[in-house]
PDB file of N, CA and C in Angstrom:
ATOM      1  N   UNK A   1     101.960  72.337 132.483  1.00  0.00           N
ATOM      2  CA  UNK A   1     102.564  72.906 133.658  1.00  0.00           C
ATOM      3  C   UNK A   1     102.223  72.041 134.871  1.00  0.00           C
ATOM      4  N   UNK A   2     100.914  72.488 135.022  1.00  0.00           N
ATOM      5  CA  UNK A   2     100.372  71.282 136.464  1.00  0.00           C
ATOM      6  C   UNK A   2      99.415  70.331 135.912  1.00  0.00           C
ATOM      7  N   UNK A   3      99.383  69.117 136.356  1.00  0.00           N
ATOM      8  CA  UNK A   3      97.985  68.729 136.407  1.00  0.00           C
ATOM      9  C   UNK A   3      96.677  68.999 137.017  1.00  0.00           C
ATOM     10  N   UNK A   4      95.763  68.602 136.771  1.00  0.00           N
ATOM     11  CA  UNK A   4      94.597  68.581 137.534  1.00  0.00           C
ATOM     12  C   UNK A   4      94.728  68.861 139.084  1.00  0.00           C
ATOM     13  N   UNK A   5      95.503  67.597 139.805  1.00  0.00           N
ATOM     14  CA  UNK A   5      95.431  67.671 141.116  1.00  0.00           C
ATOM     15  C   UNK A   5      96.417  68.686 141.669  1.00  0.00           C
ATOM     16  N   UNK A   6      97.396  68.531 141.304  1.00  0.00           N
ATOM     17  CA  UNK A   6      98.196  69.577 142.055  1.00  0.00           C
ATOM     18  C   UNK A   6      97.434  70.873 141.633  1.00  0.00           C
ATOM     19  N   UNK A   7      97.032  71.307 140.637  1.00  0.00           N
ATOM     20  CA  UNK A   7      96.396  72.524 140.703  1.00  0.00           C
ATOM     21  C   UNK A   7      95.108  72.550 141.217  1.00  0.00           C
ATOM     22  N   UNK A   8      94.372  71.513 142.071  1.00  0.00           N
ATOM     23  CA  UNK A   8      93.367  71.933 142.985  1.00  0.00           C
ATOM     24  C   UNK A   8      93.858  72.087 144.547  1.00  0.00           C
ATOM     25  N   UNK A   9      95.465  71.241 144.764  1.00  0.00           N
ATOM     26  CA  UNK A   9      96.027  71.453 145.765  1.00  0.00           C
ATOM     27  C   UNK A   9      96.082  72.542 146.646  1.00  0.00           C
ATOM     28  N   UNK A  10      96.853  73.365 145.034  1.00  0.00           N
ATOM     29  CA  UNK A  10      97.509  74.188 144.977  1.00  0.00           C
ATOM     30  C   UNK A  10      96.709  75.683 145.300  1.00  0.00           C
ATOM     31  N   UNK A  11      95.226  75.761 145.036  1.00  0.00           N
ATOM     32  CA  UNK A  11      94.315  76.043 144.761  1.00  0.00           C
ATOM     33  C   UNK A  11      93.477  76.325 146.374  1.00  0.00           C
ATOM     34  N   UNK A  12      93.597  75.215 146.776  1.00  0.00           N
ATOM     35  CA  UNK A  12      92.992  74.776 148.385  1.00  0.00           C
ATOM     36  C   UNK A  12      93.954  75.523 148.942  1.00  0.00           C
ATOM     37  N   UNK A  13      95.321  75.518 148.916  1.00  0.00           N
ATOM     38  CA  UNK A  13      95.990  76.093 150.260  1.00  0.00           C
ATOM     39  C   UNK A  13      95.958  77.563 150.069  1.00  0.00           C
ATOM     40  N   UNK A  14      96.075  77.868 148.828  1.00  0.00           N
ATOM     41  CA  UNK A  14      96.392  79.233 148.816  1.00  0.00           C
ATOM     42  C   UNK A  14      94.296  80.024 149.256  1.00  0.00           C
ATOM     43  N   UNK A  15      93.849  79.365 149.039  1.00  0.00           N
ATOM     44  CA  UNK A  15      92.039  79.670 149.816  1.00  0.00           C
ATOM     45  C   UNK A  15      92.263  79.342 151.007  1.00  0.00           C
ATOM     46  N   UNK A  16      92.235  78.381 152.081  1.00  0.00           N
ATOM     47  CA  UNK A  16      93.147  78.189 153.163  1.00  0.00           C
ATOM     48  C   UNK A  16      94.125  79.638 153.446  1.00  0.00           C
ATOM     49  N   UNK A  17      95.138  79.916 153.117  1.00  0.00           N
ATOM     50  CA  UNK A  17      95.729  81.227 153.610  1.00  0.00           C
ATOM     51  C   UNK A  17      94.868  82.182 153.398  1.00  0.00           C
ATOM     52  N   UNK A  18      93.952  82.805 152.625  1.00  0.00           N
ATOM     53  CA  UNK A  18      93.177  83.999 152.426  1.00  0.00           C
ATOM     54  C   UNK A  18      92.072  83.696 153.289  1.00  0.00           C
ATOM     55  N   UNK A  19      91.826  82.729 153.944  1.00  0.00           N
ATOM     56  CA  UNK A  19      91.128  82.377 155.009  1.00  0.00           C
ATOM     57  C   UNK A  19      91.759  83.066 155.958  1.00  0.00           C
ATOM     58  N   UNK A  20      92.827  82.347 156.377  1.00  0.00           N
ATOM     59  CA  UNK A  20      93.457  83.058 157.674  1.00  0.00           C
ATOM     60  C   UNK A  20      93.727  83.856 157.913  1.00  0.00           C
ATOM     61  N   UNK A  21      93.878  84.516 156.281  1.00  0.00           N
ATOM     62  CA  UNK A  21      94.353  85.945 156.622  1.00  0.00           C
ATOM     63  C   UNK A  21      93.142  86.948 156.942  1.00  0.00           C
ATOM     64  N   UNK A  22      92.333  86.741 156.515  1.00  0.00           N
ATOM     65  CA  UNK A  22      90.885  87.444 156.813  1.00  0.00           C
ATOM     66  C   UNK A  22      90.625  87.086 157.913  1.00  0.00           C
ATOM     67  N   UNK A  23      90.967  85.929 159.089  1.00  0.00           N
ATOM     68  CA  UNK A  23      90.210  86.028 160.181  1.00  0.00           C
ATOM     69  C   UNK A  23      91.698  86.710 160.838  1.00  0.00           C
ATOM     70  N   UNK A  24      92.494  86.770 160.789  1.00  0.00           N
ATOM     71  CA  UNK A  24      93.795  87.482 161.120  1.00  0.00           C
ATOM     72  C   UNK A  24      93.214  89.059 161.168  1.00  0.00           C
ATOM     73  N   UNK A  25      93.150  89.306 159.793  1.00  0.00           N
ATOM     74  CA  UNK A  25      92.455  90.668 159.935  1.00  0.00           C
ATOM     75  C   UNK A  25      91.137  91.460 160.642  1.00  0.00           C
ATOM     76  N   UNK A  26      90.593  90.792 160.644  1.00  0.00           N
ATOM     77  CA  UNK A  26      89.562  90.802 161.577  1.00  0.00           C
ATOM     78  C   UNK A  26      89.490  91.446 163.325  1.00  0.00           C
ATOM     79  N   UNK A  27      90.569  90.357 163.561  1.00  0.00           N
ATOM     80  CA  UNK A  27      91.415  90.509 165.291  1.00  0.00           C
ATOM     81  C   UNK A  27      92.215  91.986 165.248  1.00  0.00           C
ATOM     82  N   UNK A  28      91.686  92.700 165.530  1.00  0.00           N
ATOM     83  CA  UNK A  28      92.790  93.862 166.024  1.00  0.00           C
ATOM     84  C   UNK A  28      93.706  93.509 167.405  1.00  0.00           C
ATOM     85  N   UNK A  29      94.591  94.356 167.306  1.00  0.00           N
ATOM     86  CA  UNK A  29      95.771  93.863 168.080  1.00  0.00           C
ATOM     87  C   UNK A  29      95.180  95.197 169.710  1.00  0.00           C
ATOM     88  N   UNK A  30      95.523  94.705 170.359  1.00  0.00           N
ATOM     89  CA  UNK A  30      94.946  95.413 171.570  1.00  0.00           C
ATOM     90  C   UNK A  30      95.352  97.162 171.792  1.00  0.00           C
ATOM     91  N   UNK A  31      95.243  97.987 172.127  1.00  0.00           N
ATOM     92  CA  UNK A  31      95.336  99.275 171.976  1.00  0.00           C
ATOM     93  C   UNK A  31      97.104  99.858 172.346  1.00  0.00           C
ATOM     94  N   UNK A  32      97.382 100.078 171.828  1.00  0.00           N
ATOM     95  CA  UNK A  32      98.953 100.143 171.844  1.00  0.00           C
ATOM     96  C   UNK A  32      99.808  99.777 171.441  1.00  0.00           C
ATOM     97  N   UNK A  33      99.600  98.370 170.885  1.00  0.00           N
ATOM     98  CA  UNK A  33     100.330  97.396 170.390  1.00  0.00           C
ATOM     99  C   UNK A  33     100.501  97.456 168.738  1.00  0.00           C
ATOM    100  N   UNK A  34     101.131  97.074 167.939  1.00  0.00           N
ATOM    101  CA  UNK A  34     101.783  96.981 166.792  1.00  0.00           C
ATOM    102  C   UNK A  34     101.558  95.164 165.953  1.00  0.00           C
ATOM    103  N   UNK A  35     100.495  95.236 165.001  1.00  0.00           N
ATOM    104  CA  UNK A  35     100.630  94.051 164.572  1.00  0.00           C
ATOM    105  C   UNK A  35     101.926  93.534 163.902  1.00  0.00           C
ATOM    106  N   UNK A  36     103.000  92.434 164.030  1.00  0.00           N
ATOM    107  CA  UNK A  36     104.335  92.173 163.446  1.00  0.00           C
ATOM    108  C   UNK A  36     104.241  91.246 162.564  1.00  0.00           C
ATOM    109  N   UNK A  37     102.578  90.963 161.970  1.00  0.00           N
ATOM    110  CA  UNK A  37     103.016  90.098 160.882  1.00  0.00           C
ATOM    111  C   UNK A  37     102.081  90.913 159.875  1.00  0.00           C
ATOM    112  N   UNK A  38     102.592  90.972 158.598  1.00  0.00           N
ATOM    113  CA  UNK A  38     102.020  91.274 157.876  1.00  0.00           C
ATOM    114  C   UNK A  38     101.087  90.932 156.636  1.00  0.00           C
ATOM    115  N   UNK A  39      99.525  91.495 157.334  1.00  0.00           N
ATOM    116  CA  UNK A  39      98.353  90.359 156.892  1.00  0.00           C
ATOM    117  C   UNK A  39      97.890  90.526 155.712  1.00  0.00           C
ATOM    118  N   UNK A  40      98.002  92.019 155.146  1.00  0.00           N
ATOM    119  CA  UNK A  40      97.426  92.317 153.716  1.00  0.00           C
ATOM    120  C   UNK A  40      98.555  92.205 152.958  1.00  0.00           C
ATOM    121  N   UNK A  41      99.592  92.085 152.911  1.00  0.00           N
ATOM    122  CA  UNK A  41     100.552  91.754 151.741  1.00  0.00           C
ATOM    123  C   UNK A  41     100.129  90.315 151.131  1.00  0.00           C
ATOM    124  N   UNK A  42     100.336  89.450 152.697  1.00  0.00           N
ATOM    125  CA  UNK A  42     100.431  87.799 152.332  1.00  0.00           C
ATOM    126  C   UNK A  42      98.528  87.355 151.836  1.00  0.00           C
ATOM    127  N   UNK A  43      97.592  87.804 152.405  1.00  0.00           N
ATOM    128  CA  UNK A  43      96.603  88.272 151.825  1.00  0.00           C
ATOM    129  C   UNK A  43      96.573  88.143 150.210  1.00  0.00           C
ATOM    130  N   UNK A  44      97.248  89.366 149.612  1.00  0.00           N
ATOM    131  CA  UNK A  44      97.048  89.912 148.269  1.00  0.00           C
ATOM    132  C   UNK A  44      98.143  88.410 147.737  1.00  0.00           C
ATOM    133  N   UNK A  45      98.934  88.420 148.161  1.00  0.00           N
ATOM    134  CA  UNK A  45      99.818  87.511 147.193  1.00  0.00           C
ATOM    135  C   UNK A  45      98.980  86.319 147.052  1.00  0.00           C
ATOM    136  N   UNK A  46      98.429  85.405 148.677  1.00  0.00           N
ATOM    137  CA  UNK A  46      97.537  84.534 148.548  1.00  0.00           C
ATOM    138  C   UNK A  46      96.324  84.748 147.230  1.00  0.00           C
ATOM    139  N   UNK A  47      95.707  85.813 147.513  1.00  0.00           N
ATOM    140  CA  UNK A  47      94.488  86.271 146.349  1.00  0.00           C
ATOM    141  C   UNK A  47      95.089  86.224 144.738  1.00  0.00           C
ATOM    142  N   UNK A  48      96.362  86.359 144.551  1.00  0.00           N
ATOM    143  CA  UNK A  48      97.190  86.739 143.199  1.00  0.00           C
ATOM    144  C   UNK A  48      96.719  84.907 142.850  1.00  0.00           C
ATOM    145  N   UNK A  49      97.832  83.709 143.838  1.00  0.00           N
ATOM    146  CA  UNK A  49      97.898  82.608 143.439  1.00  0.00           C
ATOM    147  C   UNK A  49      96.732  82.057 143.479  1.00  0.00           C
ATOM    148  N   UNK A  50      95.168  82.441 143.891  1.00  0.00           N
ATOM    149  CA  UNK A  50      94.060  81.821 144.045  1.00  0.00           C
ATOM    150  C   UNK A  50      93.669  82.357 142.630  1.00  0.00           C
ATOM    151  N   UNK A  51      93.746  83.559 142.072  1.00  0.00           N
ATOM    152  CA  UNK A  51      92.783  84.130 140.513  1.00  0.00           C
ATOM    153  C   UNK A  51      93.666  83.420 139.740  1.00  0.00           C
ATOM    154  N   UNK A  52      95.194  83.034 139.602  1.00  0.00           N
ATOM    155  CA  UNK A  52      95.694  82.500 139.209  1.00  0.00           C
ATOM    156  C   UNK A  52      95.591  80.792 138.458  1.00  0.00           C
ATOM    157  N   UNK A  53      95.533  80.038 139.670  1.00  0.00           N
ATOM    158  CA  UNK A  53      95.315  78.915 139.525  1.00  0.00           C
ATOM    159  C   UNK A  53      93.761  78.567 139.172  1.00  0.00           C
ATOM    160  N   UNK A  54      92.666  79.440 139.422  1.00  0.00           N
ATOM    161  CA  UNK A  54      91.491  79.636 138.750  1.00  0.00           C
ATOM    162  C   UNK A  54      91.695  79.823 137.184  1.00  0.00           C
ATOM    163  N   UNK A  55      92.613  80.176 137.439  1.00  0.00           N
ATOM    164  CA  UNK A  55      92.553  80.286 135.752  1.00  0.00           C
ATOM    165  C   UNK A  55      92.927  79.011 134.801  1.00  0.00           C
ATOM    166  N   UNK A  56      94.325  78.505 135.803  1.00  0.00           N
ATOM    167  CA  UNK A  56      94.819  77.282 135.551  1.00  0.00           C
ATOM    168  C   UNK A  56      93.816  76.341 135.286  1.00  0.00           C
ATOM    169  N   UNK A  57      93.118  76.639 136.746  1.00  0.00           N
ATOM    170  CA  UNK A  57      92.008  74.817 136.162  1.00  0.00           C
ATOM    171  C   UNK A  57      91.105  74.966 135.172  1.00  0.00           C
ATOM    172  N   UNK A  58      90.515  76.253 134.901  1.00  0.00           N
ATOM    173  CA  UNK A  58      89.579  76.446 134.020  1.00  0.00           C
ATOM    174  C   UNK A  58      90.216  76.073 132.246  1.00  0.00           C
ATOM    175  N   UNK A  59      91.940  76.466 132.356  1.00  0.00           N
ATOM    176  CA  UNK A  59      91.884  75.998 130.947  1.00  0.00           C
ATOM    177  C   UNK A  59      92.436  74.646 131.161  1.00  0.00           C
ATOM    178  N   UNK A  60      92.531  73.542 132.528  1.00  0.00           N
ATOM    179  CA  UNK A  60      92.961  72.387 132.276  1.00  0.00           C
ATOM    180  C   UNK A  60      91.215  71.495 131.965  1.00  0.00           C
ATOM    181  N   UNK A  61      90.542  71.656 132.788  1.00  0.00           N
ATOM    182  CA  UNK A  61      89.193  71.441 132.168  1.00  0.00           C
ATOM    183  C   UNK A  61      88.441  71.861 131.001  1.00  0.00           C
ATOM    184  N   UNK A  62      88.305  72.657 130.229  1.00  0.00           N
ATOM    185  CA  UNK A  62      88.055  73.066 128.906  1.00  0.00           C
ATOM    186  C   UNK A  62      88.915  72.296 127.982  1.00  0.00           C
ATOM    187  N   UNK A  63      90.087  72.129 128.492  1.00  0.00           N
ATOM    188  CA  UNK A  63      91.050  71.806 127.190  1.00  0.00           C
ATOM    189  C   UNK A  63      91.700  72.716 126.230  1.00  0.00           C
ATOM    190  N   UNK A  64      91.341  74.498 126.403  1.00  0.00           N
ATOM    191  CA  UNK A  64      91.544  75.415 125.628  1.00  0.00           C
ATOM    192  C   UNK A  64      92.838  76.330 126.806  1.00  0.00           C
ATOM    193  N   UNK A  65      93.981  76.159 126.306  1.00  0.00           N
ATOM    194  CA  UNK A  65      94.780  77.238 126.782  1.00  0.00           C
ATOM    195  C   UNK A  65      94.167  78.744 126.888  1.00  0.00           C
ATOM    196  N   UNK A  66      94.745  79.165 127.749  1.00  0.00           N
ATOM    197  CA  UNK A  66      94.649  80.832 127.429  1.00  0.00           C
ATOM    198  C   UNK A  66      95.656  81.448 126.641  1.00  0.00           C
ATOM    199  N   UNK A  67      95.395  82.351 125.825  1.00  0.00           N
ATOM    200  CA  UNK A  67      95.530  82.941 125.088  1.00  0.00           C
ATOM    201  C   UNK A  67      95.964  84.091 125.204  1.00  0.00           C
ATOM    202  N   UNK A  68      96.983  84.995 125.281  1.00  0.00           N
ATOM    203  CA  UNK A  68      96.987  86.716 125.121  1.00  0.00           C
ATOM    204  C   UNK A  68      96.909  87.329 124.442  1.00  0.00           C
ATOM    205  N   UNK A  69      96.564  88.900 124.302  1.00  0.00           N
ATOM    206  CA  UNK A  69      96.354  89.229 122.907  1.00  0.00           C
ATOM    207  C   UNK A  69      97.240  89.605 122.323  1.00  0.00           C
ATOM    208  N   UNK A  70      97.484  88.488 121.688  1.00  0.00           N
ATOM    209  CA  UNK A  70      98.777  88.766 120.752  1.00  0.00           C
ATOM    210  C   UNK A  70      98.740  89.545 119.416  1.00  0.00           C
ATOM    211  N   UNK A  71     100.165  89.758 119.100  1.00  0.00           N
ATOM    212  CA  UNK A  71     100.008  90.995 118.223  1.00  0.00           C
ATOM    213  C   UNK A  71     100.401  90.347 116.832  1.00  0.00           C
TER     214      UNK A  71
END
């Protein structure tokens, strides 16, 4: 699928966004006001492609695909 590098790239940005999004979250928006971007969706999706590609590199370094439990 990927190699090595693009999947540490790939890996970095999406840690990079769950960065931002945590200091995003952090900042409350001033008393009245309405935050208009939405930080825990892009958050969770960021977190999806980070356990993700963790997974990726772990079976491009081992050399052992993952496996499901197949029936």
């Amino acid at each position: 699928m990927f190699d090595l590098t693009t999947t540490i790239i790939i890996l970095a940005a999406a840690l990079a966004v769950v960065a931002a999004m945590v200091v995003l979250d952090w900042r409350k928006p001033p008393p009245g006001e309405v935050r208009l971007f939405p930080v825990i969706p892009v958050m969770m999706v960021a977190a999806l492609v980070v356990i993700l590609m963790l997974a990726h590199l772990v079976s491009l370094v081992t050399g052992h695909p993952f496996q499901g439990r197949g029936f």
